[in-house]
N, C-alpha and C. Protein backbone atom coordinates (compact mmCIF):
# COMPACT_ATOMS: atom_id res chain seq x y z
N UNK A 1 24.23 21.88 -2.66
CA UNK A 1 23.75 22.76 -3.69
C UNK A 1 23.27 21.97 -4.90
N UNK A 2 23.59 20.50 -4.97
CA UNK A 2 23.35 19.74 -6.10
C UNK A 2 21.57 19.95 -6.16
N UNK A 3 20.92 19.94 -4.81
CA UNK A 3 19.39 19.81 -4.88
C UNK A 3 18.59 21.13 -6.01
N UNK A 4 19.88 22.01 -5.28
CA UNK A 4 19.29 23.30 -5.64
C UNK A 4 18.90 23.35 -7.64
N UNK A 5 20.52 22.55 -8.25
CA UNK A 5 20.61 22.52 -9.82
C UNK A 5 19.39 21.75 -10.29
N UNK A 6 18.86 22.06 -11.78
CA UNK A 6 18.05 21.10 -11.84
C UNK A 6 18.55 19.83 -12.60
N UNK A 7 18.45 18.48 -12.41
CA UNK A 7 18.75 17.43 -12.21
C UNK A 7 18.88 17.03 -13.92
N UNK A 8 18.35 17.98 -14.83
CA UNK A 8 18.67 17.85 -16.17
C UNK A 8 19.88 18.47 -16.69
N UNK A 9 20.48 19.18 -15.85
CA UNK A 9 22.13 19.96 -16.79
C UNK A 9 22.99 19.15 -16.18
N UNK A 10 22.63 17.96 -14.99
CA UNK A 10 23.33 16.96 -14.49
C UNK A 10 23.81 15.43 -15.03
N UNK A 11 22.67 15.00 -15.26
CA UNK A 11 22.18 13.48 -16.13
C UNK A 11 21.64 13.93 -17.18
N UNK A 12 22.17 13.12 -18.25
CA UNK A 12 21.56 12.74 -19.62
C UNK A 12 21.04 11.17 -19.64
N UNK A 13 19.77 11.01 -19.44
CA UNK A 13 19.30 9.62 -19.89
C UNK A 13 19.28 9.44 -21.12
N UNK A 14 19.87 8.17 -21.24
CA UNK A 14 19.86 7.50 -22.85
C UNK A 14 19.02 6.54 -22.58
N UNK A 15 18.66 6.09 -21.65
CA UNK A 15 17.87 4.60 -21.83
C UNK A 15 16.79 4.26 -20.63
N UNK A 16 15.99 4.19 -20.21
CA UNK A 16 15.29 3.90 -18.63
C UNK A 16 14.24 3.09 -18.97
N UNK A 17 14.40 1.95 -18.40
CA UNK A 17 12.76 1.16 -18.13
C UNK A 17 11.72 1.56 -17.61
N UNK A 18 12.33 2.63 -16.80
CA UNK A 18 11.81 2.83 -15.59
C UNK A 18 11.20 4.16 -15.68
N UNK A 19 10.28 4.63 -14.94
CA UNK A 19 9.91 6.16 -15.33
C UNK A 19 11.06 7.01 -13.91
N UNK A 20 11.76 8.18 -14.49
CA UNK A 20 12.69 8.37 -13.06
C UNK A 20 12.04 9.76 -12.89
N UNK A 21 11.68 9.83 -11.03
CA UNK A 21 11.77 11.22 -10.53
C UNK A 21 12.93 12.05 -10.50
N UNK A 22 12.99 13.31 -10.29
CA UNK A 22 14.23 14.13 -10.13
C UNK A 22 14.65 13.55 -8.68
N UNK A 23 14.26 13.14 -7.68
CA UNK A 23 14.99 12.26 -6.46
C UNK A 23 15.83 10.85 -6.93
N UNK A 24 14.98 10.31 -7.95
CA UNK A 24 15.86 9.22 -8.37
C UNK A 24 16.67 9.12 -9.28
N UNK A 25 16.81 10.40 -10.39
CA UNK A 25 17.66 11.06 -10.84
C UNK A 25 19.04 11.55 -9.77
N UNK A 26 18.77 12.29 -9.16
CA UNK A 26 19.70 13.20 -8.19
C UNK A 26 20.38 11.64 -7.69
N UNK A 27 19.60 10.62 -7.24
CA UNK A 27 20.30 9.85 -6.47
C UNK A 27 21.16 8.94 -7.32
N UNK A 28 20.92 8.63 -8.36
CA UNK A 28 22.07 8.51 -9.76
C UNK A 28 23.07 9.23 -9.83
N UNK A 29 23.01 10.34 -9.86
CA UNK A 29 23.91 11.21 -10.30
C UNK A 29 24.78 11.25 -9.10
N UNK A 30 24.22 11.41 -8.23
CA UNK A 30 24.93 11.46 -6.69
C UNK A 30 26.37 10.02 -6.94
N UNK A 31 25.73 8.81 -6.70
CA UNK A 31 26.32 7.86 -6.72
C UNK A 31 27.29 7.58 -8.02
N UNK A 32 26.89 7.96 -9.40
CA UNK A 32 27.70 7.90 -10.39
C UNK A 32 28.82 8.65 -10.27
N UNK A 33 28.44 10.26 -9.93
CA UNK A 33 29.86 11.26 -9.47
C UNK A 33 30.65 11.06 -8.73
N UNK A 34 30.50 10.18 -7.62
CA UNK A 34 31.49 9.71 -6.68
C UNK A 34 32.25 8.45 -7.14
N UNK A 35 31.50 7.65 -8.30
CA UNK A 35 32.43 6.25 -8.93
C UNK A 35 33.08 7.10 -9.61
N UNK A 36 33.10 8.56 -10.15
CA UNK A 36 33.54 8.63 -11.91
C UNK A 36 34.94 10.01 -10.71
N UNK A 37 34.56 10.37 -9.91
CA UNK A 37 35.88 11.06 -9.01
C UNK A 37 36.31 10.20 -8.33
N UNK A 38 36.19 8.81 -7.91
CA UNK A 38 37.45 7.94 -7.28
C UNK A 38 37.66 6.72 -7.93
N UNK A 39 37.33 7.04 -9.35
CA UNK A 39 37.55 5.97 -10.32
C UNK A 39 37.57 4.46 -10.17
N UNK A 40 36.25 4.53 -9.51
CA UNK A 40 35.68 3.20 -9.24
C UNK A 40 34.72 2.61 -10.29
N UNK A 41 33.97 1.31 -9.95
CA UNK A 41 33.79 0.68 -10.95
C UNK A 41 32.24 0.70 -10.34
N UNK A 42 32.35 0.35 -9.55
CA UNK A 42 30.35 -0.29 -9.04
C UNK A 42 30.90 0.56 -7.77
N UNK A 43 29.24 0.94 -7.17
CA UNK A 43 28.56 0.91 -5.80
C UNK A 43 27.63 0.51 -6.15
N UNK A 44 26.74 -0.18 -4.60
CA UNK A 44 25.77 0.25 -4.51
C UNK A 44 24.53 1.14 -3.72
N UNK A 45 23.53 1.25 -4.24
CA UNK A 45 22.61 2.68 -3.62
C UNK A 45 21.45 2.36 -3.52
N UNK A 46 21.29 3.05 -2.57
CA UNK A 46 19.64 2.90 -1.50
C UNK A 46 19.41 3.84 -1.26
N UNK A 47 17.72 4.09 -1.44
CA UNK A 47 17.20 5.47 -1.04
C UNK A 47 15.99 4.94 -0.24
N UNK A 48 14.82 5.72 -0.42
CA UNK A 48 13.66 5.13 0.14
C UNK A 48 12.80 4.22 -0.40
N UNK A 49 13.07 4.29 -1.81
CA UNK A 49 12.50 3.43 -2.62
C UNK A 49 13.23 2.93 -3.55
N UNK A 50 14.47 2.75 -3.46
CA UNK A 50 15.32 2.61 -4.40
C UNK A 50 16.48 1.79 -3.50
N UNK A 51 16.72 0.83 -4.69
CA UNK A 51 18.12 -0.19 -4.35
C UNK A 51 18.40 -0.58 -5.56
N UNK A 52 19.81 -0.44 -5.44
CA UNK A 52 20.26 -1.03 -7.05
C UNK A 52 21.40 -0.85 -6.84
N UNK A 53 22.46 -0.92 -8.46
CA UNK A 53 23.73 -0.95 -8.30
C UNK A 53 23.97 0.19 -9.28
N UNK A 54 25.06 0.98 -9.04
CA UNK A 54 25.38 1.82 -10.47
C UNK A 54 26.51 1.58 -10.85
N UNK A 55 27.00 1.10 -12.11
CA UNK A 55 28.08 -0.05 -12.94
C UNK A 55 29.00 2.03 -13.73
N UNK A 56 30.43 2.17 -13.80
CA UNK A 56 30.83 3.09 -14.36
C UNK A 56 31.35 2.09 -15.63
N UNK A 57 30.69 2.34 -16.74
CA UNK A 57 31.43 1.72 -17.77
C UNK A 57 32.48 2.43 -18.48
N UNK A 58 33.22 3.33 -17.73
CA UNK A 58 34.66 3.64 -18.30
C UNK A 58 34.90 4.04 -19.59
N UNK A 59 33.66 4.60 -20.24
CA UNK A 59 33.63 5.69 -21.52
C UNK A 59 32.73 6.77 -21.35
N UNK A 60 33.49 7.67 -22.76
CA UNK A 60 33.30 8.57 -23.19
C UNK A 60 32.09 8.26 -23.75
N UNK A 61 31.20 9.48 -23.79
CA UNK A 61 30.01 9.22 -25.16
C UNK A 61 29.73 10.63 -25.64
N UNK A 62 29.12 10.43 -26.30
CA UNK A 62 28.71 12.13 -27.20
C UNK A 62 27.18 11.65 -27.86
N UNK A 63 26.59 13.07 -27.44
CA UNK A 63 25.10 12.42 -28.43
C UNK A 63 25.05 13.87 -28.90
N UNK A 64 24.59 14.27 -29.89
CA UNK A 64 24.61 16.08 -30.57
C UNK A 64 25.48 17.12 -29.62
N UNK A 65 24.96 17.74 -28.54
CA UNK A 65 25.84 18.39 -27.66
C UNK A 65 26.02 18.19 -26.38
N UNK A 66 25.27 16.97 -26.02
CA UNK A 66 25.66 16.37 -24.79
C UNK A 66 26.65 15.32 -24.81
N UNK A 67 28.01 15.56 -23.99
CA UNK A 67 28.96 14.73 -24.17
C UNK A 67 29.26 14.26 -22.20
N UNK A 68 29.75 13.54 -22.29
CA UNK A 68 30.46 12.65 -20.64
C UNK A 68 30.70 11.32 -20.69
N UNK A 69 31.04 11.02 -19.20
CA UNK A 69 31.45 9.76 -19.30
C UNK A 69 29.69 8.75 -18.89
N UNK A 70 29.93 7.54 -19.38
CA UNK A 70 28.80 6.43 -18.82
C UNK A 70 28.61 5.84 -18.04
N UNK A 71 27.23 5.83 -17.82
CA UNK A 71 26.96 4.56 -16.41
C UNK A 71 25.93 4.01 -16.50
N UNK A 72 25.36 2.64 -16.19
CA UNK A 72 24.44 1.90 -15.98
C UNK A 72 24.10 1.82 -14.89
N UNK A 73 23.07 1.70 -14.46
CA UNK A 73 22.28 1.07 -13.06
C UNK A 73 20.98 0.25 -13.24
N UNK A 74 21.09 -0.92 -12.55
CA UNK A 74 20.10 -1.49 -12.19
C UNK A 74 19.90 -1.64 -10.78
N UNK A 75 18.07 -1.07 -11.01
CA UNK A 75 17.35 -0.40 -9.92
C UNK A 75 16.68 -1.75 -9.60
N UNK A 76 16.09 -1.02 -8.32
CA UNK A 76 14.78 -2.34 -7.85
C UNK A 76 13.62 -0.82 -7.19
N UNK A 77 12.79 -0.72 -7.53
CA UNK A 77 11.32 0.49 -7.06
C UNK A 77 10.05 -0.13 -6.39
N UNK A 78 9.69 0.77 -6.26
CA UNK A 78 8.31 0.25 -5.81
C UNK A 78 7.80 0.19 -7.19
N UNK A 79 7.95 -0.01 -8.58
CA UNK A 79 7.33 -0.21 -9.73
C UNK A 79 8.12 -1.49 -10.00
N UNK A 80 8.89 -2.03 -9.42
CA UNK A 80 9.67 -3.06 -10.33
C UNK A 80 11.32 -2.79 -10.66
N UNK A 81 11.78 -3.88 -10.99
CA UNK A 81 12.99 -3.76 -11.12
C UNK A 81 13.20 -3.07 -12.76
N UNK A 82 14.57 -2.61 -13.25
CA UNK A 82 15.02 -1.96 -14.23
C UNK A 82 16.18 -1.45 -14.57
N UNK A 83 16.32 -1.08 -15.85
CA UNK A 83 17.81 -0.75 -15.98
C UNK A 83 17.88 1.12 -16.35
N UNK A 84 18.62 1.62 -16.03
CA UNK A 84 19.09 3.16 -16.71
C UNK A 84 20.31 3.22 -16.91
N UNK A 85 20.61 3.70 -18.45
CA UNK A 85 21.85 4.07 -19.10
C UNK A 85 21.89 5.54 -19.00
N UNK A 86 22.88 6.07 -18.18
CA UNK A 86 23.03 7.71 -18.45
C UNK A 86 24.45 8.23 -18.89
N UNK A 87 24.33 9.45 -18.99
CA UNK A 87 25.92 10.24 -19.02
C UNK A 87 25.68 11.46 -17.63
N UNK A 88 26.86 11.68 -17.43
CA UNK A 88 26.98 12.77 -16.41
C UNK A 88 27.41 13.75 -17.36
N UNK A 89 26.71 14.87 -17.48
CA UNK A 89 27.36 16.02 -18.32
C UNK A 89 28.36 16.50 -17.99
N UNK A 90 29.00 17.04 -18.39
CA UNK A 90 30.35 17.62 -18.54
C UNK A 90 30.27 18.94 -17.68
N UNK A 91 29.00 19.77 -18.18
CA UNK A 91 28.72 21.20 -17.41
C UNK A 91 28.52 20.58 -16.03
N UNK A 92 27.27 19.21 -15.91
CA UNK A 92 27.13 19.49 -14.27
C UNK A 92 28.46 18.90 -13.90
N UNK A 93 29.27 18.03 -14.49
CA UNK A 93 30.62 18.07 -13.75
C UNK A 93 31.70 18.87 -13.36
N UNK A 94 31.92 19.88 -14.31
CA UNK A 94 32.36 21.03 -13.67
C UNK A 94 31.40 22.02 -12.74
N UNK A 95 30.32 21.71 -12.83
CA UNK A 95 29.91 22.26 -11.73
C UNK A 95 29.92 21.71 -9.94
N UNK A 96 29.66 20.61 -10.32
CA UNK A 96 30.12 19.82 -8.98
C UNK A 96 31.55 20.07 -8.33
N UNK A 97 32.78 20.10 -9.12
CA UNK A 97 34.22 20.19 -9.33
C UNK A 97 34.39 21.51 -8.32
N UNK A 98 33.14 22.46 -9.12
CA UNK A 98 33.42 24.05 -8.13
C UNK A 98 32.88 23.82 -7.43
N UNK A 99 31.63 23.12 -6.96
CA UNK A 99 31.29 23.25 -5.63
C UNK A 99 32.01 22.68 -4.48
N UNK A 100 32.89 21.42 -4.70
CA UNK A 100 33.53 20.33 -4.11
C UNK A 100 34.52 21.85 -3.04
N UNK A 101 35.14 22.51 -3.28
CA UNK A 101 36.07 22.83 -2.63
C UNK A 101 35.32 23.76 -1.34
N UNK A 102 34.24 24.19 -1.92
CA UNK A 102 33.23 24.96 -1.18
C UNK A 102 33.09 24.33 -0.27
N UNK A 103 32.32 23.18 -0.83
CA UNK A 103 32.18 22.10 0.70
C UNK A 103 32.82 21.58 1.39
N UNK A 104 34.03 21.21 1.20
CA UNK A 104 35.29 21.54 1.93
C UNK A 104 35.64 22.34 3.31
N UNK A 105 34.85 23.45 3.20
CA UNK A 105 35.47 24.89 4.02
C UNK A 105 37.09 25.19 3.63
N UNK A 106 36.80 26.46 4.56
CA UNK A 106 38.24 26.95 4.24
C UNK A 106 39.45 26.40 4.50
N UNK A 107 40.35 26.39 3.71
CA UNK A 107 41.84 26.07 4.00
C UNK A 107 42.45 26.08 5.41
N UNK A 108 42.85 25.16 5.18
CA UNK A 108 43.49 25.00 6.94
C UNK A 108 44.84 25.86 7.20
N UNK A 109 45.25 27.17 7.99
CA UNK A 109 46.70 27.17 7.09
C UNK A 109 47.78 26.12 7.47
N UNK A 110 49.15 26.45 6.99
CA UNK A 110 50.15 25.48 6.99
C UNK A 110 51.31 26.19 7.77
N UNK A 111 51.53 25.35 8.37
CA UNK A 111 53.17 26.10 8.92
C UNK A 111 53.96 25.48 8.86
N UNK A 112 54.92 25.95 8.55
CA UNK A 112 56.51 25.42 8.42
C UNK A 112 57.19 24.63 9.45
N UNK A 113 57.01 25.39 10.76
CA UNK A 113 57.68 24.53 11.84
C UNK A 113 56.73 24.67 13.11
């Protein structure tokens, strides 16, 4: 359902060399949400035109009313290599949060004995 959101209530760019599509957006965000829910530090990510690393630098930031945690990536494109500084918003993180269990499926039940 992440395709479905649009890729701006997700990522906040603070910084890009680079000019980014909403695919190379999404694929940021993709890879940053999974360092910033298993509290990792680096991966790295490949798409079709895209290879790079995405760095979780382990803060908070706030800019007027966009607030989350940070990440860097340096890309390699078919334009050249580059850097992007973003935040993951807070809204698309609780939105991801609700979808996570969705995708899941249903509860398995439990039995006692």
């Amino acid at each position: 359902m992440a395709e479905q959101t649009p890729y701006w209530l997700l990522i906040s760019v603070l910084f890009s060399s680079q000019p980014l599509t909403p695919a190379l957006a999404m694929t940021l965000h993709e890879a940053a949400f999974e360092l910033y829910s298993r509290g990792e530090g680096s991966r790295e990510v490949a798409g079709d035109m895209l290879s790079g690393r995405v760095s979780n630098l382990r803060k908070d930031v706030s800019l007027g009313g966009i607030a989350g945690p940070a990440f860097e990536a340096e890309i390699e494109t078919e334009r050249g290599s580059g850097v992007v500084r973003f935040v993951l918003t807070r809204q698309g993180l609780e939105m991801m949060k609700a979808q996570a269990p969705a995708a899941a499926g249903p509860a398995k039940p439990k039995y006692l004995n």
